[in-house]
PDB file of N, CA and C in Angstrom:
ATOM      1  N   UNK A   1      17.182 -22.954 196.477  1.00  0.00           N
ATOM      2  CA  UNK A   1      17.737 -21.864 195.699  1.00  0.00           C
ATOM      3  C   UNK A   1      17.299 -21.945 194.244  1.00  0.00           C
ATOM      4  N   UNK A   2      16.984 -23.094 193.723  1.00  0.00           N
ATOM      5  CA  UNK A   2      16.952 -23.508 192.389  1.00  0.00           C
ATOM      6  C   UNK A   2      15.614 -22.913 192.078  1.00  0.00           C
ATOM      7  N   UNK A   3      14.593 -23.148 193.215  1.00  0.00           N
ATOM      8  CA  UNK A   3      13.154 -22.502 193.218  1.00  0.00           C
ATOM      9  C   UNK A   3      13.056 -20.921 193.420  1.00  0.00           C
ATOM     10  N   UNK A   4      13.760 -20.328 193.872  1.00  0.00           N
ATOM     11  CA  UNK A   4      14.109 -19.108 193.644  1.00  0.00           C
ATOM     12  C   UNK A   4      14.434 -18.340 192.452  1.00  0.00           C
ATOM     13  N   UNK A   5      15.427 -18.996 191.729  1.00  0.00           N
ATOM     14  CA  UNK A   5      16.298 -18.537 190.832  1.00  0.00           C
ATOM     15  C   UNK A   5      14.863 -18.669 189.568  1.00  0.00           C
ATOM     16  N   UNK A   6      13.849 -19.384 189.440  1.00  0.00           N
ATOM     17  CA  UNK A   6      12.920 -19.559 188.989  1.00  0.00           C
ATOM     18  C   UNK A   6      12.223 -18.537 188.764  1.00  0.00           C
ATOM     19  N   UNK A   7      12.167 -17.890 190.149  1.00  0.00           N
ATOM     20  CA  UNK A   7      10.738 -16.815 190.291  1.00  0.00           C
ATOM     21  C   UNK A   7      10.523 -15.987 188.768  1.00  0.00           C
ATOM     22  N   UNK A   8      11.974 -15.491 187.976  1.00  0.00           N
ATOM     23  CA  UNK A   8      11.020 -14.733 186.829  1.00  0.00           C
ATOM     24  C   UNK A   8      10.328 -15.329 185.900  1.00  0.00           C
ATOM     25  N   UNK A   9      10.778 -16.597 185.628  1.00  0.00           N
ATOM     26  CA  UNK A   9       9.664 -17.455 185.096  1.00  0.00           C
ATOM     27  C   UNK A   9       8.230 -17.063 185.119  1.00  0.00           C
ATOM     28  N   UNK A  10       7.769 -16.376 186.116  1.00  0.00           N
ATOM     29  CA  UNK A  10       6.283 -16.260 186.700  1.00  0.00           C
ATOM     30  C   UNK A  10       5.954 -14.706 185.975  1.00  0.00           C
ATOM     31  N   UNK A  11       5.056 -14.362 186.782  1.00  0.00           N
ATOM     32  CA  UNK A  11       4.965 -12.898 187.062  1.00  0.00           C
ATOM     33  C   UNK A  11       5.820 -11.664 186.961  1.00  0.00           C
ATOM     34  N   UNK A  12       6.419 -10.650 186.130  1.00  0.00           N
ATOM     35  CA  UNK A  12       7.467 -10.146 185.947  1.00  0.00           C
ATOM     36  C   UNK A  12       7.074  -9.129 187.423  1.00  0.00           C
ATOM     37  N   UNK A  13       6.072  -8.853 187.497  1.00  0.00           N
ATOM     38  CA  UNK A  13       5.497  -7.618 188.565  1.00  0.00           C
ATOM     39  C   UNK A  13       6.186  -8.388 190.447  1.00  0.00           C
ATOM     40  N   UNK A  14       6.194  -9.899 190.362  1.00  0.00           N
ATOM     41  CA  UNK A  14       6.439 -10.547 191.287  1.00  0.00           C
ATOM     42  C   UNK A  14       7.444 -10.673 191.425  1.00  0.00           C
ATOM     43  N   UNK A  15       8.934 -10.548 190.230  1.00  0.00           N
ATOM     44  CA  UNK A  15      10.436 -10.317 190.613  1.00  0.00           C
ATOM     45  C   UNK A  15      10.603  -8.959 191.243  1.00  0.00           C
ATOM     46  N   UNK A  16      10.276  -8.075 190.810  1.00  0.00           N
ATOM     47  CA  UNK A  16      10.276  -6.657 191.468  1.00  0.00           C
ATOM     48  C   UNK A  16       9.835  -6.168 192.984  1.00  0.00           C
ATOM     49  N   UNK A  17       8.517  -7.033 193.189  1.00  0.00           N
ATOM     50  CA  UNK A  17       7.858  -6.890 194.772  1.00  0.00           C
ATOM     51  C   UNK A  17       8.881  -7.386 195.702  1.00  0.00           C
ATOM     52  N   UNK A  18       9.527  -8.548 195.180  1.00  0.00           N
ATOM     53  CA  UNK A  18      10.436  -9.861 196.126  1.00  0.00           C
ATOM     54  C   UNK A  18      11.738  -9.469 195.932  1.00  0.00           C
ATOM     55  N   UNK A  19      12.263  -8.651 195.006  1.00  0.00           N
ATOM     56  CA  UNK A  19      14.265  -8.616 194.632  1.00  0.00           C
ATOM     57  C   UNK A  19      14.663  -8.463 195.945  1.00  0.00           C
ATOM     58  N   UNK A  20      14.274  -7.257 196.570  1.00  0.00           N
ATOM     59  CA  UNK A  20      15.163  -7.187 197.502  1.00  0.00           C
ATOM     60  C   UNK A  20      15.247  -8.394 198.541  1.00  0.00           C
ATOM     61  N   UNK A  21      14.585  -9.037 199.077  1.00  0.00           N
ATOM     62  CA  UNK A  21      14.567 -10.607 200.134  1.00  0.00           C
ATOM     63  C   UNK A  21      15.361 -11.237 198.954  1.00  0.00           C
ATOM     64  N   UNK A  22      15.106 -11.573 197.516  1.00  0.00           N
ATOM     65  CA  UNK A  22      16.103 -12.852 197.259  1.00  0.00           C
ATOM     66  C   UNK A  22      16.989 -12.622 197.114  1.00  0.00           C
ATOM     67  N   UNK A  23      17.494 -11.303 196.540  1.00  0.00           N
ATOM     68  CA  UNK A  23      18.840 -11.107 196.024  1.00  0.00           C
ATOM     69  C   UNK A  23      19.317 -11.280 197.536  1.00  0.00           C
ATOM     70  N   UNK A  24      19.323 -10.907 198.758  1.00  0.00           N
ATOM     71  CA  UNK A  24      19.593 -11.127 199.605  1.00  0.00           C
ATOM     72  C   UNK A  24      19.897 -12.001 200.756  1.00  0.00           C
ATOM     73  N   UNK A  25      18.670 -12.988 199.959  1.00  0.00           N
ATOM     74  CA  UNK A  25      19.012 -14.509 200.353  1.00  0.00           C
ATOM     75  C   UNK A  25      19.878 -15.088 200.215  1.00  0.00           C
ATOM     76  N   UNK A  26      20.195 -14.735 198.510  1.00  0.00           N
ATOM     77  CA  UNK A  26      21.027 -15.512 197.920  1.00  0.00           C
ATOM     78  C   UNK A  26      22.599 -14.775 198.357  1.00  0.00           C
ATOM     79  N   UNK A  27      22.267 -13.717 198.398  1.00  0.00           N
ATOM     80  CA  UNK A  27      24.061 -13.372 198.499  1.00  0.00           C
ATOM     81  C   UNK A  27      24.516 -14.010 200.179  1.00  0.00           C
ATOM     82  N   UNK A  28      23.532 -13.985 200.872  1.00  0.00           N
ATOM     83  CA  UNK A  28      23.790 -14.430 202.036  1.00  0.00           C
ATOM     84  C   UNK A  28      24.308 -16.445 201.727  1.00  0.00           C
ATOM     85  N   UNK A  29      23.870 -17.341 201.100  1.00  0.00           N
ATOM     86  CA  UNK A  29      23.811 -18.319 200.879  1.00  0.00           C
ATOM     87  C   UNK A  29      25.061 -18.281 199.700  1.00  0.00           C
ATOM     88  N   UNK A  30      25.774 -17.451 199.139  1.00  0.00           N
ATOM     89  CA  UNK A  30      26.800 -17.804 198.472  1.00  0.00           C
ATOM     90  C   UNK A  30      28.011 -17.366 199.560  1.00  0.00           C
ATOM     91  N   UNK A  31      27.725 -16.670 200.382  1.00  0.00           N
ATOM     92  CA  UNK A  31      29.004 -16.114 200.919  1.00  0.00           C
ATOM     93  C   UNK A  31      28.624 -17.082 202.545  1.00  0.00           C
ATOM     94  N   UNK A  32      28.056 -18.104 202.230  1.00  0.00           N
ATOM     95  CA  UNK A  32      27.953 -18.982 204.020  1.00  0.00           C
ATOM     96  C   UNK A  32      29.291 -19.448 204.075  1.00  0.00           C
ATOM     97  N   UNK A  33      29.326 -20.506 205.580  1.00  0.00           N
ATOM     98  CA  UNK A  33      30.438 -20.759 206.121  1.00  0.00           C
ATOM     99  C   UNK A  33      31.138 -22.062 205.242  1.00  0.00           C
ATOM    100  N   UNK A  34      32.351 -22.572 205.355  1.00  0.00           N
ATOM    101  CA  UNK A  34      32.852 -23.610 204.170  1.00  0.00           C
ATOM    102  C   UNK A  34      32.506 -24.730 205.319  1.00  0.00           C
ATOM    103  N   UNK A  35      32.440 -24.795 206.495  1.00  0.00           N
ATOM    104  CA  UNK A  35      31.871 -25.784 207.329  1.00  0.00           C
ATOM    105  C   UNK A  35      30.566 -26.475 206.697  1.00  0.00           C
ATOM    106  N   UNK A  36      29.863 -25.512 206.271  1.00  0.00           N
ATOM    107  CA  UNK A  36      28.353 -25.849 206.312  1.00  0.00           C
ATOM    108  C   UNK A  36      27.891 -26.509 204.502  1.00  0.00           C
ATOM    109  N   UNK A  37      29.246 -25.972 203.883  1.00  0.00           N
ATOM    110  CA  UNK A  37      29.170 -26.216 202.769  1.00  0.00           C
ATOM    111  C   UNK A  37      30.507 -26.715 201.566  1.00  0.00           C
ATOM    112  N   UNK A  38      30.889 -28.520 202.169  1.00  0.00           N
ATOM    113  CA  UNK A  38      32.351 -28.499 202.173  1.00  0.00           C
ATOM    114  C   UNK A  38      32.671 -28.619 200.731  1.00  0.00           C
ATOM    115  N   UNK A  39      31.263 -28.698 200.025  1.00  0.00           N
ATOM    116  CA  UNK A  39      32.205 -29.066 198.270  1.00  0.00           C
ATOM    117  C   UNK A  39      31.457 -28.101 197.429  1.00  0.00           C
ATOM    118  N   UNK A  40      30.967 -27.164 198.177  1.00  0.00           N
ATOM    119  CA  UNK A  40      30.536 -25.902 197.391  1.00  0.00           C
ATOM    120  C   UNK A  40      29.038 -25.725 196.941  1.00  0.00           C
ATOM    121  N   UNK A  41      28.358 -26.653 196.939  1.00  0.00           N
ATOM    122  CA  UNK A  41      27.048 -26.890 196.520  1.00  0.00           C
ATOM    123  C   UNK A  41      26.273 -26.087 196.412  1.00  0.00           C
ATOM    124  N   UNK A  42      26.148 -25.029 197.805  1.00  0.00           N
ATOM    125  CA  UNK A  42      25.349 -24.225 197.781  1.00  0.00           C
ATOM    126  C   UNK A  42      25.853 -22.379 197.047  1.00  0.00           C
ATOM    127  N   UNK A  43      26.929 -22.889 197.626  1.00  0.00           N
ATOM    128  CA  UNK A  43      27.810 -21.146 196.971  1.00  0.00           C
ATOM    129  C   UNK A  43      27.390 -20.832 195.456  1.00  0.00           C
ATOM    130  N   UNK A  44      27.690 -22.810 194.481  1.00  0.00           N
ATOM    131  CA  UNK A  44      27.603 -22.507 193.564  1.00  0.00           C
ATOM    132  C   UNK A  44      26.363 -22.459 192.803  1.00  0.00           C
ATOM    133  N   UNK A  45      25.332 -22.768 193.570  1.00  0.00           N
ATOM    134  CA  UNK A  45      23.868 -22.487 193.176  1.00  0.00           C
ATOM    135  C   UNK A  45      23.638 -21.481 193.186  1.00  0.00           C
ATOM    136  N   UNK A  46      24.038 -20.597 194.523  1.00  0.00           N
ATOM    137  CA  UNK A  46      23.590 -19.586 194.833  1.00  0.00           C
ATOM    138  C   UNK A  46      24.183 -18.578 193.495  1.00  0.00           C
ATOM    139  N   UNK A  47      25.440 -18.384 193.561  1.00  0.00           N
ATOM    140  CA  UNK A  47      25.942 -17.910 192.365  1.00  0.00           C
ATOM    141  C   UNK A  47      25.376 -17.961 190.922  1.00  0.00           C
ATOM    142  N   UNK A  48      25.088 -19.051 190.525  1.00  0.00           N
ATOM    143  CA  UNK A  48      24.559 -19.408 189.288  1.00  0.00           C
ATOM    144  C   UNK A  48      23.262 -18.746 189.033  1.00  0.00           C
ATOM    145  N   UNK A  49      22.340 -18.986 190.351  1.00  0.00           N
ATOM    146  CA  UNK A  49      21.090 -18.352 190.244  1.00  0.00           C
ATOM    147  C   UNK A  49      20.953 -16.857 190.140  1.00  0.00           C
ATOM    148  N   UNK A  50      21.942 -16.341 191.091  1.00  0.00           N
ATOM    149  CA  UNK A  50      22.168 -14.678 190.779  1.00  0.00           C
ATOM    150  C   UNK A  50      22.572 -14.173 189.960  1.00  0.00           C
ATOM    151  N   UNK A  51      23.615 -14.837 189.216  1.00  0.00           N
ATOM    152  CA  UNK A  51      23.748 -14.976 187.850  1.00  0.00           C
ATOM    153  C   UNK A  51      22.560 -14.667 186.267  1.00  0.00           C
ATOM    154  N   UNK A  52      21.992 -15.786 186.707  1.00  0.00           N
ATOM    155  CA  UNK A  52      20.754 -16.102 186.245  1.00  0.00           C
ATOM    156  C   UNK A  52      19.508 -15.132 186.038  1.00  0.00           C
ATOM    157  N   UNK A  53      19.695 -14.408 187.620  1.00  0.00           N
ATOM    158  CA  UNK A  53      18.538 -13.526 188.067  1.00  0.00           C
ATOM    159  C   UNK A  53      18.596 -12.245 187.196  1.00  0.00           C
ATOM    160  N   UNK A  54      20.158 -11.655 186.972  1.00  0.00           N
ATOM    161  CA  UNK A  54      20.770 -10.507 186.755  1.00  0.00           C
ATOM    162  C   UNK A  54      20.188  -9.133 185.488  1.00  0.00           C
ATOM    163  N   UNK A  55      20.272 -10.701 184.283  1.00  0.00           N
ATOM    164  CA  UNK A  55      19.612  -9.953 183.145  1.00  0.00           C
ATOM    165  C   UNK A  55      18.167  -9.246 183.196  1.00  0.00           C
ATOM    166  N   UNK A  56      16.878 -10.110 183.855  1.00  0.00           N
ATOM    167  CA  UNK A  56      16.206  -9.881 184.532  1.00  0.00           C
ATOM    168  C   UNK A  56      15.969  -9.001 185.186  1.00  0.00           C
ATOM    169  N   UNK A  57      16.497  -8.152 185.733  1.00  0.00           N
ATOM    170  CA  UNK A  57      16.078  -6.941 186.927  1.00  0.00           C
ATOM    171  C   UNK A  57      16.652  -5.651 186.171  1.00  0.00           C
ATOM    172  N   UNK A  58      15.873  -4.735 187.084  1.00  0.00           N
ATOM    173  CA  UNK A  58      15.879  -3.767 186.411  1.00  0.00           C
ATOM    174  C   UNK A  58      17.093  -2.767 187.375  1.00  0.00           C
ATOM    175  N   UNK A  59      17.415  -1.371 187.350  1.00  0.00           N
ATOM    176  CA  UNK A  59      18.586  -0.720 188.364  1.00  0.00           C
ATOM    177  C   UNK A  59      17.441  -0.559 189.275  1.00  0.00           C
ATOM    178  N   UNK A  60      16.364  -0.190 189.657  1.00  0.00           N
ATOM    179  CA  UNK A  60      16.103   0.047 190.596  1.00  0.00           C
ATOM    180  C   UNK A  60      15.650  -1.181 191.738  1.00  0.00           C
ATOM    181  N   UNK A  61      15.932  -2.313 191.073  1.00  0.00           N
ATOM    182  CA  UNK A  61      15.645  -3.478 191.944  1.00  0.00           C
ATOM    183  C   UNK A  61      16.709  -4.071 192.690  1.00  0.00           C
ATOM    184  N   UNK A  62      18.266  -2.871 191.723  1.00  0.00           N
ATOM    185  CA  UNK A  62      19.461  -3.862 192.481  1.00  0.00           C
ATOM    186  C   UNK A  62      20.151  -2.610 193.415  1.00  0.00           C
ATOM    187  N   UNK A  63      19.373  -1.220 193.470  1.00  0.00           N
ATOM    188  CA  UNK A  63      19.670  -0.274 194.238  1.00  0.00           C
ATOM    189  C   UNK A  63      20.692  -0.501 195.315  1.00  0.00           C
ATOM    190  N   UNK A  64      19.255  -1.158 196.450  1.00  0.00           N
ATOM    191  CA  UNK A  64      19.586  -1.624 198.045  1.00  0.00           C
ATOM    192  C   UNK A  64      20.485  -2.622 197.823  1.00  0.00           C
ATOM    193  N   UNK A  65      20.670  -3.625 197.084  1.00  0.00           N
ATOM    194  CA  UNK A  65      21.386  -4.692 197.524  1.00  0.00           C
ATOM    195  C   UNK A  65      22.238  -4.830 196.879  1.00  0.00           C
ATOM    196  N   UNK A  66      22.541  -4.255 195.726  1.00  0.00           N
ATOM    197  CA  UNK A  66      24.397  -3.853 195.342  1.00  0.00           C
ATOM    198  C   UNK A  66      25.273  -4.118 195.985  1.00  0.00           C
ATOM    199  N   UNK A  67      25.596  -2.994 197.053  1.00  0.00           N
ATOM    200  CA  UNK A  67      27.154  -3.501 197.634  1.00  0.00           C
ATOM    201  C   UNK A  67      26.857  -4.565 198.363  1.00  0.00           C
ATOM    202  N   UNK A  68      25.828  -5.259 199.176  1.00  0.00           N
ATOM    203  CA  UNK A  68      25.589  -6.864 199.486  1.00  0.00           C
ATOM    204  C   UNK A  68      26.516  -7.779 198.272  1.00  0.00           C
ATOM    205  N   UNK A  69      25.994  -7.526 197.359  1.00  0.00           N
ATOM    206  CA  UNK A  69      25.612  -8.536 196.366  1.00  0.00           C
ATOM    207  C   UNK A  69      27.395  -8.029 195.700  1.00  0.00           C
ATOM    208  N   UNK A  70      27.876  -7.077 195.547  1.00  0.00           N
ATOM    209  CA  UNK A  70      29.382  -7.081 195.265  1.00  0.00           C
ATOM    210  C   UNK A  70      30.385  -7.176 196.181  1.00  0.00           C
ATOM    211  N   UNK A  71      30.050  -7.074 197.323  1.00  0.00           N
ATOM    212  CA  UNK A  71      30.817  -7.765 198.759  1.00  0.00           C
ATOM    213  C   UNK A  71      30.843  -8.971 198.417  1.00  0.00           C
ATOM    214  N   UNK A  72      29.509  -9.750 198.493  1.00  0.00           N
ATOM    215  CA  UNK A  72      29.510 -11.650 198.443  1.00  0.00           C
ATOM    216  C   UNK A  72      30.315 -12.069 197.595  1.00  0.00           C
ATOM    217  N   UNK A  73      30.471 -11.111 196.218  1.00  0.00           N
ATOM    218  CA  UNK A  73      31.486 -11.590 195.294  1.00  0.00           C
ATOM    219  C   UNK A  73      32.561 -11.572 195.074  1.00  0.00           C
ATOM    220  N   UNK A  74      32.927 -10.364 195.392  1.00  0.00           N
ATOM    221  CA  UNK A  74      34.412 -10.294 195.735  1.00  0.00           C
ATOM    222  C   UNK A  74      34.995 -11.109 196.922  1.00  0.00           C
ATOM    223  N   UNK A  75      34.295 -11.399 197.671  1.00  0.00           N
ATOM    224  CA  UNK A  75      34.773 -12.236 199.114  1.00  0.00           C
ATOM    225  C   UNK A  75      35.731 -13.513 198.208  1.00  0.00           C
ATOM    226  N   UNK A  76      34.959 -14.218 197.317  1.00  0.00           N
ATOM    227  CA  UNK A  76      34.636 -15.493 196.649  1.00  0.00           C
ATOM    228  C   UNK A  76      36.205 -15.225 195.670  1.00  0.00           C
ATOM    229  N   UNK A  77      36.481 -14.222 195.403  1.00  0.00           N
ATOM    230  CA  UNK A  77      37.368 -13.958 193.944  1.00  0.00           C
ATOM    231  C   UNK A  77      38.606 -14.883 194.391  1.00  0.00           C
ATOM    232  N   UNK A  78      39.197 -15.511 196.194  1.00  0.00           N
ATOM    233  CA  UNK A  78      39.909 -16.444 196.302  1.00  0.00           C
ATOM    234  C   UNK A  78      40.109 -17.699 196.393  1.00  0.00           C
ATOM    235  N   UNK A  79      38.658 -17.792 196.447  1.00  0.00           N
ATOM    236  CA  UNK A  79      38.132 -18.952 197.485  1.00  0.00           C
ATOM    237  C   UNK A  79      39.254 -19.948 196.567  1.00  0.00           C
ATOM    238  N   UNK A  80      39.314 -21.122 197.286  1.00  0.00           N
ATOM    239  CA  UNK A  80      40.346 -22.050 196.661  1.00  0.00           C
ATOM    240  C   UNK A  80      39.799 -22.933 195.194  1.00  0.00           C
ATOM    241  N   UNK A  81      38.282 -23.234 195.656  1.00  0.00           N
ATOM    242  CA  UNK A  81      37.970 -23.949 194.498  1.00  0.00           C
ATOM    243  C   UNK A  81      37.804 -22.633 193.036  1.00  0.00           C
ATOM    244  N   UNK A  82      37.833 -23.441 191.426  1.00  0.00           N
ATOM    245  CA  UNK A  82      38.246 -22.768 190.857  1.00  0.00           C
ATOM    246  C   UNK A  82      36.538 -22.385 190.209  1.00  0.00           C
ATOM    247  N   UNK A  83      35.778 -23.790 190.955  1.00  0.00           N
ATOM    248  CA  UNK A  83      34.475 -23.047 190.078  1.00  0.00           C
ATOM    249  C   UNK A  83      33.789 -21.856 190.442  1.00  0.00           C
ATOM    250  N   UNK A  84      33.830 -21.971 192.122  1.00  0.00           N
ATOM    251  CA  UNK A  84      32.987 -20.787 192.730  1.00  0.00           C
ATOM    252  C   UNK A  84      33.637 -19.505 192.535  1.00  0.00           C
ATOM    253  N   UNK A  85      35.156 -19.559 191.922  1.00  0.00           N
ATOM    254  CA  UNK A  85      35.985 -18.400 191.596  1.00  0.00           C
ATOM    255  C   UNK A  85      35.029 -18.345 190.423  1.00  0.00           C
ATOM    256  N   UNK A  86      35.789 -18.931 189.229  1.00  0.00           N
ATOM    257  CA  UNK A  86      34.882 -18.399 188.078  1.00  0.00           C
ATOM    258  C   UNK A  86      32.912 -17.877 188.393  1.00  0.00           C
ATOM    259  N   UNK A  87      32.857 -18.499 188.996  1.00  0.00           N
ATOM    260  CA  UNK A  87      31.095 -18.143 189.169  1.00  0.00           C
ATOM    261  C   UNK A  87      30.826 -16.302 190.079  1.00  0.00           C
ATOM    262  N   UNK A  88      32.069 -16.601 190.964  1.00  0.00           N
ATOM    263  CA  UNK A  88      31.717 -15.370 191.621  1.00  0.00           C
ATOM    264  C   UNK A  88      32.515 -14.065 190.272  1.00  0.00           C
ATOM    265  N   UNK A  89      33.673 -14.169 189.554  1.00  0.00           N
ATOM    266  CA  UNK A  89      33.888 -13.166 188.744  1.00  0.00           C
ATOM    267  C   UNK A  89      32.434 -12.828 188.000  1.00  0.00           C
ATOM    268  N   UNK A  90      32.038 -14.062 187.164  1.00  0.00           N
ATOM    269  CA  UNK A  90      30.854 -14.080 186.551  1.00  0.00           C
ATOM    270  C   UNK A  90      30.331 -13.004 186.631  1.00  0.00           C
ATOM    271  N   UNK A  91      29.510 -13.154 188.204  1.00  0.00           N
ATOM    272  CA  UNK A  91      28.525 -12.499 188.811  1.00  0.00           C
ATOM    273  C   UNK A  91      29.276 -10.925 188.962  1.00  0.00           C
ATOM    274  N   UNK A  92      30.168 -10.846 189.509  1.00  0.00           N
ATOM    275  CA  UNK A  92      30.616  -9.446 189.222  1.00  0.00           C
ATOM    276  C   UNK A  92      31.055  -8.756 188.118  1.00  0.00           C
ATOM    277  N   UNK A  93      30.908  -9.703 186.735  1.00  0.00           N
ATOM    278  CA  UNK A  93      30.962  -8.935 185.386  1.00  0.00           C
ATOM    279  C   UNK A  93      29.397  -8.654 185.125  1.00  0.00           C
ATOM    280  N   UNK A  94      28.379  -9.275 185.774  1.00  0.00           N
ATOM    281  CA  UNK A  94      27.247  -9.278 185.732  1.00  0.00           C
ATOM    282  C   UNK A  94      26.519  -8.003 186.361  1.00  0.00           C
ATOM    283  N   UNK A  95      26.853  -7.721 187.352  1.00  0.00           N
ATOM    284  CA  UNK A  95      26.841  -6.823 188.472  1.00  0.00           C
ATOM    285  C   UNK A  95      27.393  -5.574 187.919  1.00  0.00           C
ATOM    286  N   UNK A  96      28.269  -5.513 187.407  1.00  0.00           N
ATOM    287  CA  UNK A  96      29.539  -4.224 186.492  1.00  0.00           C
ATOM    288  C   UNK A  96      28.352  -3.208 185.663  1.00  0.00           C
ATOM    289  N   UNK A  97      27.231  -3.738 184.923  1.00  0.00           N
ATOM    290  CA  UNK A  97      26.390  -3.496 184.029  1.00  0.00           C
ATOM    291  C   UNK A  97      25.447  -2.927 185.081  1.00  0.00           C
ATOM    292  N   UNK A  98      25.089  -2.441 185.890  1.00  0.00           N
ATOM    293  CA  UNK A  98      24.609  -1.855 186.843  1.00  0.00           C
ATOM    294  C   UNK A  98      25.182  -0.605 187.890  1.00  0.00           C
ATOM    295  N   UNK A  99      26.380  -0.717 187.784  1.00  0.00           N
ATOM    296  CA  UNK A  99      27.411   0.358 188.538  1.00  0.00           C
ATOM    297  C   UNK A  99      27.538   1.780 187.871  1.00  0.00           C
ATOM    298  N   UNK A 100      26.963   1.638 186.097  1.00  0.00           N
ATOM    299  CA  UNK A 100      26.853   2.786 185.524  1.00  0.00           C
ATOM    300  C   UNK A 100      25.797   3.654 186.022  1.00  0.00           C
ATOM    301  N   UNK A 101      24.760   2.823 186.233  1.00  0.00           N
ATOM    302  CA  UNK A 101      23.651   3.416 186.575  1.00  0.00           C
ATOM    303  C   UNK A 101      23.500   4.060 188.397  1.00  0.00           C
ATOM    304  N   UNK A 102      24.469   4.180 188.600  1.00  0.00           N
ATOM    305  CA  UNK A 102      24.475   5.315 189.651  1.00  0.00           C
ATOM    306  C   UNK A 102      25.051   4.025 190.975  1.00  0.00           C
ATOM    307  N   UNK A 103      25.384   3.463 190.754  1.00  0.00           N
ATOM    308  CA  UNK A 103      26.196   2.035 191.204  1.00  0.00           C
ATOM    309  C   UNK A 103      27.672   2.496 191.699  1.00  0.00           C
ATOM    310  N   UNK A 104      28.565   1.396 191.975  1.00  0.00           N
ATOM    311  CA  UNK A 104      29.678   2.547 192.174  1.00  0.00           C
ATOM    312  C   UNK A 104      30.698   0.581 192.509  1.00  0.00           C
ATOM    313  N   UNK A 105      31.413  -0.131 191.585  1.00  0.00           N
ATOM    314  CA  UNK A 105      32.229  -1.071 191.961  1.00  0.00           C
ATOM    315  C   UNK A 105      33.365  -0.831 192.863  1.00  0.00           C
ATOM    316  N   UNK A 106      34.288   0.464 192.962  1.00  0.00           N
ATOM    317  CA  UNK A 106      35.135   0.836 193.147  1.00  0.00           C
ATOM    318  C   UNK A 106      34.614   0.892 194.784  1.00  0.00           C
ATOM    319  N   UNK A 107      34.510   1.444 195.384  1.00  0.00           N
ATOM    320  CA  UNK A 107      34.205   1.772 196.949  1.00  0.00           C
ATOM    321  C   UNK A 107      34.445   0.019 198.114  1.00  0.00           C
ATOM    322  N   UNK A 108      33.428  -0.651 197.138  1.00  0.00           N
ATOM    323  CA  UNK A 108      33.133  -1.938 197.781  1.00  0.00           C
ATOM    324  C   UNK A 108      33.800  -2.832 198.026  1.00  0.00           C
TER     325      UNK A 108
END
């Protein structure tokens, strides 16, 4: 995930070709099972990196994967631990800055 969260580092033309697979990766990998992930490790990478990714992209890169990506977060707004809480609000104050643009928080 950490190599992911990387990609704009590179090529700006190469975050845009790929958003839709990572953002998708990643929301899939923050919202996995607590079996598979008992002290959070991956939720909170995943989070951090989408986080990370956010400023970065443009509205038309977070079109398709919006309500993905504000589902995964809101799922998280209970979870018991308090970091992946704070990380998932984060990401949905992050996410908020995109809902103007023809986005929609309320529905999801």
């Amino acid at each position: 995930l950490r190599g992911l969260a990387n990609l704009p580092r590179g090529d700006p033309a190469q975050l845009g070709l790929y958003s839709d697979k990572l953002l998708g990766a990643m929301a899939l990998a923050a919202g996995g099972e607590e079996d598979d992930d008992p002290m959070d490790l991956v939720k909170l990478e995943a989070l951090s990196a989408l986080s990370r990714l956010l400023p970065r992209l443009e509205e038309p890169d977070l079109r398709a994967p919006l309500p993905a990506l504000i589902a995964a977060a809101q799922l998280l707004f209970e979870h018991p631990s308090p970091r992946v809480r704070a990380e998932a609000f984060g990401l949905f104050g992050g996410l908020s800055r995109f809902a103007g643009a023809g986005g929609d928080l309320r529905p999801v």
